[in-house]
PDB file of N, CA and C in Angstrom:
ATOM      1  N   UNK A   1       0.847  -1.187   0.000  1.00  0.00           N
ATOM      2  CA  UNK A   1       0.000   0.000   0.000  1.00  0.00           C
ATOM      3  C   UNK A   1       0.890   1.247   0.000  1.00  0.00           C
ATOM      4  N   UNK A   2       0.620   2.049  -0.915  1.00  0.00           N
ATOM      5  CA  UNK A   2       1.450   3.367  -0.700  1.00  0.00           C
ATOM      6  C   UNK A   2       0.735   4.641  -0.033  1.00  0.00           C
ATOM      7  N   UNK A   3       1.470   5.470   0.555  1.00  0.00           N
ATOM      8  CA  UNK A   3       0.797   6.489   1.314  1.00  0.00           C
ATOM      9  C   UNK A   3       0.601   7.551  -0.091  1.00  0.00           C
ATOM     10  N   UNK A   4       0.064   8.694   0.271  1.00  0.00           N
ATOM     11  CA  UNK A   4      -0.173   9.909  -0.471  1.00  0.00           C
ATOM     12  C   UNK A   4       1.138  10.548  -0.510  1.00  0.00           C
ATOM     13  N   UNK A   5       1.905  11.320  -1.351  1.00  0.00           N
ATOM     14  CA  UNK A   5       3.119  12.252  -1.799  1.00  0.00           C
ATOM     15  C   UNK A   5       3.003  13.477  -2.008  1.00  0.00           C
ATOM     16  N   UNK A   6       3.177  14.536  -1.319  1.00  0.00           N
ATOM     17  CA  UNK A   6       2.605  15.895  -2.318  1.00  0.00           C
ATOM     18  C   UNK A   6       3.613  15.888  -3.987  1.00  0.00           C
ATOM     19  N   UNK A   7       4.399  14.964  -4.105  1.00  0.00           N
ATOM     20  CA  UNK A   7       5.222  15.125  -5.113  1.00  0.00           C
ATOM     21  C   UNK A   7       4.679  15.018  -6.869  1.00  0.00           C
ATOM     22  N   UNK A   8       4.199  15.412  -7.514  1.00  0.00           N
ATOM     23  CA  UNK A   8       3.861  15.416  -8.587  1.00  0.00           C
ATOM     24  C   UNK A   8       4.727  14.731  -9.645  1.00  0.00           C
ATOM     25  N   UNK A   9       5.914  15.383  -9.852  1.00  0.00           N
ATOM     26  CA  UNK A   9       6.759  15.091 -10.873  1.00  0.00           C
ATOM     27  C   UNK A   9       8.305  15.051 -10.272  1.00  0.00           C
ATOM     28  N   UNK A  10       9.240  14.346 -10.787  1.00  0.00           N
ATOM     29  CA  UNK A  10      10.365  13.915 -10.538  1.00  0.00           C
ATOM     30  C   UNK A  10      10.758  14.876 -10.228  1.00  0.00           C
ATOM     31  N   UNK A  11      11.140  16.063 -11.008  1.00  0.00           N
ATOM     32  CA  UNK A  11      12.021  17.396 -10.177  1.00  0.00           C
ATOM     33  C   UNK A  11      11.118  17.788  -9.242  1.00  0.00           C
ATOM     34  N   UNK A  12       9.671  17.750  -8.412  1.00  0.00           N
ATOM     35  CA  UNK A  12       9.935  17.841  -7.355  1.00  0.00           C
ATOM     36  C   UNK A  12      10.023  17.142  -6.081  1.00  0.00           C
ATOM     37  N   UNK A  13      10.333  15.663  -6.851  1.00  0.00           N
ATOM     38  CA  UNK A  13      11.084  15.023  -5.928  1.00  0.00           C
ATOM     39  C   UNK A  13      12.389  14.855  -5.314  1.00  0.00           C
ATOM     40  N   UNK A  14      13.118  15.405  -6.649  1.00  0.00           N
ATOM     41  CA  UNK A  14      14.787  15.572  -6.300  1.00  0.00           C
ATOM     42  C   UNK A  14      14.811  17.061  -5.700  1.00  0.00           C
ATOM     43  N   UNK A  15      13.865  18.060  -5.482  1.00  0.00           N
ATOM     44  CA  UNK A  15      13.754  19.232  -4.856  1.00  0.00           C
ATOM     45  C   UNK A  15      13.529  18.781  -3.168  1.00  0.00           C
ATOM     46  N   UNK A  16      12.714  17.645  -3.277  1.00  0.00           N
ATOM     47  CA  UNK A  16      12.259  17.276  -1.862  1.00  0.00           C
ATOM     48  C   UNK A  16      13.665  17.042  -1.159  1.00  0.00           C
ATOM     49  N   UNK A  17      14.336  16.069  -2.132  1.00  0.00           N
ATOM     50  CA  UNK A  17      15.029  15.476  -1.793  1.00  0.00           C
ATOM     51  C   UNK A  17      16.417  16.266  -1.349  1.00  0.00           C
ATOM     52  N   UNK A  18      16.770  17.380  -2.185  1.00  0.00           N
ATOM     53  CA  UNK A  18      17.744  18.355  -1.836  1.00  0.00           C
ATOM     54  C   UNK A  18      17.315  18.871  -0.423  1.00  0.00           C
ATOM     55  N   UNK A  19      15.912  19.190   0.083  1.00  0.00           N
ATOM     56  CA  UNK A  19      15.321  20.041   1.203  1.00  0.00           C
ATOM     57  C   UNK A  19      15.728  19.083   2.261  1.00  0.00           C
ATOM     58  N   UNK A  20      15.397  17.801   2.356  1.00  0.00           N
ATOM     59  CA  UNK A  20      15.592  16.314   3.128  1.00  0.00           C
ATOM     60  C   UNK A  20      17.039  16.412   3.563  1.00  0.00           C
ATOM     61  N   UNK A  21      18.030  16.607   2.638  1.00  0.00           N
ATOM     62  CA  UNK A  21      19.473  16.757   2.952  1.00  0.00           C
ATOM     63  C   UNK A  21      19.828  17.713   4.112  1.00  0.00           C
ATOM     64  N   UNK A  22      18.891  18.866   3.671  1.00  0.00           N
ATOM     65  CA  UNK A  22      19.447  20.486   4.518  1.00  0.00           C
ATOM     66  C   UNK A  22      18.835  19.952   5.859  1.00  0.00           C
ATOM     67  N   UNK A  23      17.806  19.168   5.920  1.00  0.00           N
ATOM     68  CA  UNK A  23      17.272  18.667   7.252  1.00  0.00           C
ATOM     69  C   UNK A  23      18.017  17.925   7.969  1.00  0.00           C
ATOM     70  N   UNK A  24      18.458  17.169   7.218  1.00  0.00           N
ATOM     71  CA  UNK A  24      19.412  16.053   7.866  1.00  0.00           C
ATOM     72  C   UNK A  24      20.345  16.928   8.750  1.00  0.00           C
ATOM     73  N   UNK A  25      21.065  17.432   7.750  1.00  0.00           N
ATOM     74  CA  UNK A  25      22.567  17.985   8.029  1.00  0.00           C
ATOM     75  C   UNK A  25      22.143  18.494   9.683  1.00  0.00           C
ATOM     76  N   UNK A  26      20.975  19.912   9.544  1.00  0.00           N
ATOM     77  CA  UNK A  26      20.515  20.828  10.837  1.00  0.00           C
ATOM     78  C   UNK A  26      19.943  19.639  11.569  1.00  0.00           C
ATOM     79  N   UNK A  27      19.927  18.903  11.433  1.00  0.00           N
ATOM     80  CA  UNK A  27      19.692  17.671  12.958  1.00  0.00           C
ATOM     81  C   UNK A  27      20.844  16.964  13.095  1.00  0.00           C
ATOM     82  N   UNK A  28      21.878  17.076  12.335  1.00  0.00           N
ATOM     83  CA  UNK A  28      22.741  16.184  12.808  1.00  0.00           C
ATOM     84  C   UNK A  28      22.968  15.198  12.354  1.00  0.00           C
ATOM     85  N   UNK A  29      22.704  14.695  11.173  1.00  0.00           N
ATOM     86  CA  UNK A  29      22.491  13.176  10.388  1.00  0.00           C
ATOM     87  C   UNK A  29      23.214  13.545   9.209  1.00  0.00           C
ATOM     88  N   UNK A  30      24.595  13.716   9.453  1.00  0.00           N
ATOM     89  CA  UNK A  30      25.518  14.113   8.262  1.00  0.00           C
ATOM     90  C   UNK A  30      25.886  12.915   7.639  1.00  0.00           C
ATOM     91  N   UNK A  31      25.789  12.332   8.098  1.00  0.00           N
ATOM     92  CA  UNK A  31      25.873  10.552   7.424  1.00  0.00           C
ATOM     93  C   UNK A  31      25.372  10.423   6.363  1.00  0.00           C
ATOM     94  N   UNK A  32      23.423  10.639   7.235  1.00  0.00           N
ATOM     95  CA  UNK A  32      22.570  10.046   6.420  1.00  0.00           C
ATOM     96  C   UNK A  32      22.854  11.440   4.904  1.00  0.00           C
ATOM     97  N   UNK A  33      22.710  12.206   5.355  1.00  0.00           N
ATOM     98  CA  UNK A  33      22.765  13.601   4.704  1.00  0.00           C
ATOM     99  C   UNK A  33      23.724  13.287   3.560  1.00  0.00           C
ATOM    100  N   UNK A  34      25.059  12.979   3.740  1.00  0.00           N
ATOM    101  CA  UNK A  34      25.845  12.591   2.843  1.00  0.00           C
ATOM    102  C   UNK A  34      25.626  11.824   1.427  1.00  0.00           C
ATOM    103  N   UNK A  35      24.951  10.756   2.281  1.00  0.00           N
ATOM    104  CA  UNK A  35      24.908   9.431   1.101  1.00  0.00           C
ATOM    105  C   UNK A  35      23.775   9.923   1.023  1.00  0.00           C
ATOM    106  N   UNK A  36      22.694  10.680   1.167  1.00  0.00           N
ATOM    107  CA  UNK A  36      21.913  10.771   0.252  1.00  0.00           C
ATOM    108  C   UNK A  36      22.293  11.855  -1.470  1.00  0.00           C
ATOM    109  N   UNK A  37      22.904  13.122  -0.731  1.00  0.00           N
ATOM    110  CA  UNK A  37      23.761  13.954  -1.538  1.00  0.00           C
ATOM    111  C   UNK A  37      24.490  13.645  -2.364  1.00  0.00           C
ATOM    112  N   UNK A  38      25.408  12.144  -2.051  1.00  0.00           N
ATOM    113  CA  UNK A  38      26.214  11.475  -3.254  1.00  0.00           C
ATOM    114  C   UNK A  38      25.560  10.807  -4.114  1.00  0.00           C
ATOM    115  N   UNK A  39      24.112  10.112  -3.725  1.00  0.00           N
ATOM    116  CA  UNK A  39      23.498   9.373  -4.545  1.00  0.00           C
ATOM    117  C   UNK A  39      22.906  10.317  -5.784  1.00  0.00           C
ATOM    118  N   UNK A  40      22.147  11.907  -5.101  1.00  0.00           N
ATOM    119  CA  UNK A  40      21.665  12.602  -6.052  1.00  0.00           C
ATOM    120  C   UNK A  40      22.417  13.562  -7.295  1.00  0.00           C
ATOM    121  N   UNK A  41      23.373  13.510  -6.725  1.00  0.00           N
ATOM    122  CA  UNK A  41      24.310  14.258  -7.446  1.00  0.00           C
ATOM    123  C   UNK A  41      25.561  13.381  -8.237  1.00  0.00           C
ATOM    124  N   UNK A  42      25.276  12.034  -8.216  1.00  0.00           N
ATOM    125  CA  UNK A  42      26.365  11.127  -8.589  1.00  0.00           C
ATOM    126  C   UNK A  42      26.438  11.163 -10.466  1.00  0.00           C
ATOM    127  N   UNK A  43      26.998   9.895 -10.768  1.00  0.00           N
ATOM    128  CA  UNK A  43      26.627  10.206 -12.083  1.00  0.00           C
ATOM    129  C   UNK A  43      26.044   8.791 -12.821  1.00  0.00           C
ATOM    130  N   UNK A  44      24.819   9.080 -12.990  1.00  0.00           N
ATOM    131  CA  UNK A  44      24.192   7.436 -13.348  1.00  0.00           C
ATOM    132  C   UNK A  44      23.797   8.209 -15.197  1.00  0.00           C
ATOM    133  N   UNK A  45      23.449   6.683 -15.600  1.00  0.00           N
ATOM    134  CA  UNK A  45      22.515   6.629 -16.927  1.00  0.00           C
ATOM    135  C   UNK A  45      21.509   6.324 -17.339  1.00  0.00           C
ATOM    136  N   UNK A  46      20.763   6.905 -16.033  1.00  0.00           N
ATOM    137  CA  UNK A  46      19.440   7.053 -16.484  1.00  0.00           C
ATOM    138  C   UNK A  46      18.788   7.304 -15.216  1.00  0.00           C
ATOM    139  N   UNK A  47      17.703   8.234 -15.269  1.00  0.00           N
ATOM    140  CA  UNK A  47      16.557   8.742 -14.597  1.00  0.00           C
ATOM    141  C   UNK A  47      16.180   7.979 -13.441  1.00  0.00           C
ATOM    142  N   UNK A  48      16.160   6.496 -13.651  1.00  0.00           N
ATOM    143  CA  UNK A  48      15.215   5.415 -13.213  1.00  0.00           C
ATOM    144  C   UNK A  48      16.104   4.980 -12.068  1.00  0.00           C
ATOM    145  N   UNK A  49      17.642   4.974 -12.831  1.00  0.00           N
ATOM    146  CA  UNK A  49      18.631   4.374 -11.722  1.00  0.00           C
ATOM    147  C   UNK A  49      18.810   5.507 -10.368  1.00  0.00           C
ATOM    148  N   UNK A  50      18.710   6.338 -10.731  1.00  0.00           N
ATOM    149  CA  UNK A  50      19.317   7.248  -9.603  1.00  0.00           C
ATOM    150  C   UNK A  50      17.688   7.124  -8.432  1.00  0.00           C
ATOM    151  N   UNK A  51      16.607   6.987  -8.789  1.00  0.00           N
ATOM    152  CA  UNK A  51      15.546   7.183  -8.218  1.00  0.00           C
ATOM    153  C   UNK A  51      15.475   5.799  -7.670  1.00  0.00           C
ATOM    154  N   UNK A  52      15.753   4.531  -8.030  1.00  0.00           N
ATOM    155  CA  UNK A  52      16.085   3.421  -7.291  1.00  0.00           C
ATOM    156  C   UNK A  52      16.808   3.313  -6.151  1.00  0.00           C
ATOM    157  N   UNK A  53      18.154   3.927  -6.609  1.00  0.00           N
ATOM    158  CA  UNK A  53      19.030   3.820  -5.499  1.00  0.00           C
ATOM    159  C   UNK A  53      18.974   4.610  -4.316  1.00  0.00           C
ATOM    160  N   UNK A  54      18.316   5.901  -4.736  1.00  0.00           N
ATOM    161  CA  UNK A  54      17.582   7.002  -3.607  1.00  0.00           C
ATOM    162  C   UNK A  54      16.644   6.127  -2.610  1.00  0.00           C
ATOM    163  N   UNK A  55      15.786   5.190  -3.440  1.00  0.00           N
ATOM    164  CA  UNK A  55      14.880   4.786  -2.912  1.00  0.00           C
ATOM    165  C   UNK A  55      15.427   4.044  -1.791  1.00  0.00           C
ATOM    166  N   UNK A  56      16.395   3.055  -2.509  1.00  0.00           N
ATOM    167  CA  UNK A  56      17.033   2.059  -1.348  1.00  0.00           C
ATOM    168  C   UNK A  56      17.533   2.582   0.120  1.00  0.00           C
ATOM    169  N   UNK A  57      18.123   3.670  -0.388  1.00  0.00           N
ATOM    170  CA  UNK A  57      18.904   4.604   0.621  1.00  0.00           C
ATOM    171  C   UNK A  57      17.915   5.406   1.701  1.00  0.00           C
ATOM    172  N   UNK A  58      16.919   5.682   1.131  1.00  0.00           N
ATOM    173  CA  UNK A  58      15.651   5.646   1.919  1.00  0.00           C
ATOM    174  C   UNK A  58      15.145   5.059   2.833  1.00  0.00           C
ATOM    175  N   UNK A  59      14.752   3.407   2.339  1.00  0.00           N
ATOM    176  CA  UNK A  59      13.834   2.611   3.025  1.00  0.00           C
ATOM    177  C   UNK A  59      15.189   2.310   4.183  1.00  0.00           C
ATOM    178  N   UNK A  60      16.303   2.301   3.895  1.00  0.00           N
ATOM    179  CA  UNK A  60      17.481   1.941   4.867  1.00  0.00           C
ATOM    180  C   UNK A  60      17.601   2.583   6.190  1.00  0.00           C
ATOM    181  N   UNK A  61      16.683   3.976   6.157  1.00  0.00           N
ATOM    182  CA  UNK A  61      16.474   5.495   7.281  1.00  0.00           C
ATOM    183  C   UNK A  61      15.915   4.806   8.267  1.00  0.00           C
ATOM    184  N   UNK A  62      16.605   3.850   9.213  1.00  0.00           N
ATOM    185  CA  UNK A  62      15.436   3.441  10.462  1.00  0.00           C
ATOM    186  C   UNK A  62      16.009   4.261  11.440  1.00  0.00           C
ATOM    187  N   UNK A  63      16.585   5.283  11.401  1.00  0.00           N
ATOM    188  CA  UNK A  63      17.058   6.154  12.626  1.00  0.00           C
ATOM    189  C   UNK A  63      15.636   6.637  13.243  1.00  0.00           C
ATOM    190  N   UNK A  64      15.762   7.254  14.647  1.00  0.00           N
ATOM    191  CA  UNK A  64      14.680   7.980  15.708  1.00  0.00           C
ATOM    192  C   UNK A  64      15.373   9.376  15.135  1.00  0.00           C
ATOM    193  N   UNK A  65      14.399   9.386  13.906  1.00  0.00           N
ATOM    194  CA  UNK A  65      14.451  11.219  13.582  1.00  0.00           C
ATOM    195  C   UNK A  65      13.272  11.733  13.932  1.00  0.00           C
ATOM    196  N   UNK A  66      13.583  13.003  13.850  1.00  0.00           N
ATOM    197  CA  UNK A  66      12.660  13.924  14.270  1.00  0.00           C
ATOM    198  C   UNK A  66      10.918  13.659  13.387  1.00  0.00           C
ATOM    199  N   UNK A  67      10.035  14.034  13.855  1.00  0.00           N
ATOM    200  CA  UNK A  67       8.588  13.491  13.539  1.00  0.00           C
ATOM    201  C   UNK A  67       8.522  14.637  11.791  1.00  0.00           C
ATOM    202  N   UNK A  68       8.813  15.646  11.731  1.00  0.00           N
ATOM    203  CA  UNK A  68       9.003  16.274  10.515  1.00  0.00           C
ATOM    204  C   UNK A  68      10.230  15.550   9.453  1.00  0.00           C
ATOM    205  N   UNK A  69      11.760  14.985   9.582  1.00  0.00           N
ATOM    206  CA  UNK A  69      12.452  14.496   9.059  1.00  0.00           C
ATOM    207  C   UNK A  69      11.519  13.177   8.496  1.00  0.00           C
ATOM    208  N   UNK A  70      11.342  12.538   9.323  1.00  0.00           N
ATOM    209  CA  UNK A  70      10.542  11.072   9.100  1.00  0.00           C
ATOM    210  C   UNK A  70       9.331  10.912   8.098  1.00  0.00           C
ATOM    211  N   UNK A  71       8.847  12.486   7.860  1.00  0.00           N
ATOM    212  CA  UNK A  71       7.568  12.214   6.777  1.00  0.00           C
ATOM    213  C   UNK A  71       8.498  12.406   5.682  1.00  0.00           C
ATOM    214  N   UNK A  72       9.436  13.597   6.116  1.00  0.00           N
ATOM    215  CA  UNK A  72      10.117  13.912   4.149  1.00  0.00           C
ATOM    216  C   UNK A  72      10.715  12.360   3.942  1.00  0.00           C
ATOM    217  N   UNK A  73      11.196  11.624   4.760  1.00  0.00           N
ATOM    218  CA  UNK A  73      11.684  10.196   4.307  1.00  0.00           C
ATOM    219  C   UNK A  73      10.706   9.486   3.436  1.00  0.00           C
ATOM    220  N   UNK A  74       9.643   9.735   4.502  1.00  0.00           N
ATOM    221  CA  UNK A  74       8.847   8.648   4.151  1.00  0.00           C
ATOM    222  C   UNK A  74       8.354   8.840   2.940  1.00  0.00           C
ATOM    223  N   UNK A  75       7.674  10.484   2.449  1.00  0.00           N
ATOM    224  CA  UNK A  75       7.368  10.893   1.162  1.00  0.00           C
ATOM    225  C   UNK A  75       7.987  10.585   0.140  1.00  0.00           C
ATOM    226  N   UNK A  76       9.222  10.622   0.571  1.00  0.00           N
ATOM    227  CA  UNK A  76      10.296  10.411  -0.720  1.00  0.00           C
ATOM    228  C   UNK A  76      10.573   9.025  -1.023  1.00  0.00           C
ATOM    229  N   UNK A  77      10.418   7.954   0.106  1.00  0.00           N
ATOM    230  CA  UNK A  77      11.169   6.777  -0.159  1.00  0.00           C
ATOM    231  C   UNK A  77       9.795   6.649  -0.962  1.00  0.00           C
ATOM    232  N   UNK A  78       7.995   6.705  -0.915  1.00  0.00           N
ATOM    233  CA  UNK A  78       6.815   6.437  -1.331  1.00  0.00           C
ATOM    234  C   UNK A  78       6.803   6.876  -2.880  1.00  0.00           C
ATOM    235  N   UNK A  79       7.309   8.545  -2.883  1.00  0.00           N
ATOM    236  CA  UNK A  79       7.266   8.647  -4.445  1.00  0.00           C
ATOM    237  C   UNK A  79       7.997   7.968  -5.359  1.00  0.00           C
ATOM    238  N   UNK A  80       9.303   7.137  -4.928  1.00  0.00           N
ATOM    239  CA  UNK A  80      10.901   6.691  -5.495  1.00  0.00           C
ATOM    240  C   UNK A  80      10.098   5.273  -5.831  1.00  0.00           C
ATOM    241  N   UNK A  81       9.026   4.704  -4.938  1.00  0.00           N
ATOM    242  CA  UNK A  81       9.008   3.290  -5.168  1.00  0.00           C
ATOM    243  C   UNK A  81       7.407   3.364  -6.163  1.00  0.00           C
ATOM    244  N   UNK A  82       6.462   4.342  -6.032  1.00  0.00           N
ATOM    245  CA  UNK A  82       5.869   4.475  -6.726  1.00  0.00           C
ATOM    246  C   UNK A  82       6.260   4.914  -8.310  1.00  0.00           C
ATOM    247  N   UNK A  83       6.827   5.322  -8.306  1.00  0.00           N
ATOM    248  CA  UNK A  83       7.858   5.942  -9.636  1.00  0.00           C
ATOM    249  C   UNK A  83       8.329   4.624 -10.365  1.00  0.00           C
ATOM    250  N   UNK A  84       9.011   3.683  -9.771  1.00  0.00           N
ATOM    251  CA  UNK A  84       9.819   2.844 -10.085  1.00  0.00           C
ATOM    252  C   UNK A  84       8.317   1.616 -10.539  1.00  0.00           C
ATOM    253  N   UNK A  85       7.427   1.418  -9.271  1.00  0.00           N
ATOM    254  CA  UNK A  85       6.609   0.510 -10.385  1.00  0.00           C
ATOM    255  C   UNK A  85       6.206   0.661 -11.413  1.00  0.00           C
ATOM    256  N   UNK A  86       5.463   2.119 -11.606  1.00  0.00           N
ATOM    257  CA  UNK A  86       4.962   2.621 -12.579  1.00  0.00           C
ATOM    258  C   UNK A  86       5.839   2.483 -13.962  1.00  0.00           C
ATOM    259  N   UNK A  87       7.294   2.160 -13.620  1.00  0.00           N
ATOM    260  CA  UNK A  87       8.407   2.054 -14.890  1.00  0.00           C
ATOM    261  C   UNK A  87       8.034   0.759 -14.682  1.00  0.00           C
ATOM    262  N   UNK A  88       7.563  -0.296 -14.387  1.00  0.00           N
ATOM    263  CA  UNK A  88       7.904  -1.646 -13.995  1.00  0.00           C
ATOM    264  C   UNK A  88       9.023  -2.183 -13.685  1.00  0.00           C
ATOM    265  N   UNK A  89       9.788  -1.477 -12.482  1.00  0.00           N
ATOM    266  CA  UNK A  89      11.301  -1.773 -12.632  1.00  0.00           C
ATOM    267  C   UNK A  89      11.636  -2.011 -11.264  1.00  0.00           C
ATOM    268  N   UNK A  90      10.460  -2.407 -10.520  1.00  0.00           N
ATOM    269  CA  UNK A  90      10.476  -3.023  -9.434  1.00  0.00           C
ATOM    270  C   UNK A  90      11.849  -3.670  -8.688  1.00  0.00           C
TER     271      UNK A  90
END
């Protein structure tokens, strides 16, 4: 079952996803903050791959973050895996 996303379209998911970073960092989750930053900014070949591996890097977030950090996760890991069925690339 997937939850609801305010995310419409891919750039503003990688927008979410840039905002998610700046969150991290100001709580302290330079880790997580990191590898998410390397994943988005890395250099893949194609659209689909980079939104996979975001995704993975996502569902991986079982830290006790803050109750605002934890929805942008959750939004994002929801739009990344909704995205990805919809390619059938499950």
């Amino acid at each position: 079952m997937f939850h609801r996303t305010p995310y419409r379209t891919v750039d503003e998911f990688y927008k979410a996803v840039e905002t998610l970073i700046q969150e991290l960092k100001a709580d302290g989750n330079t880790d997580e903050a990191s590898r998410l930053d390397a994943l988005l900014h890395g250099i893949w070949t194609t659209g689909s791959e980079v939104i996979g591996e975001l995704m993975l890097s996502l569902a991986a977030m079982k830290g006790d973050f803050p109750r605002k950090i934890r929805k942008q996760i959750d939004q994002c890991h929801c739009f990344a895996k909704r995205h990805r069925r919809i390619l059938d690339l499950n």
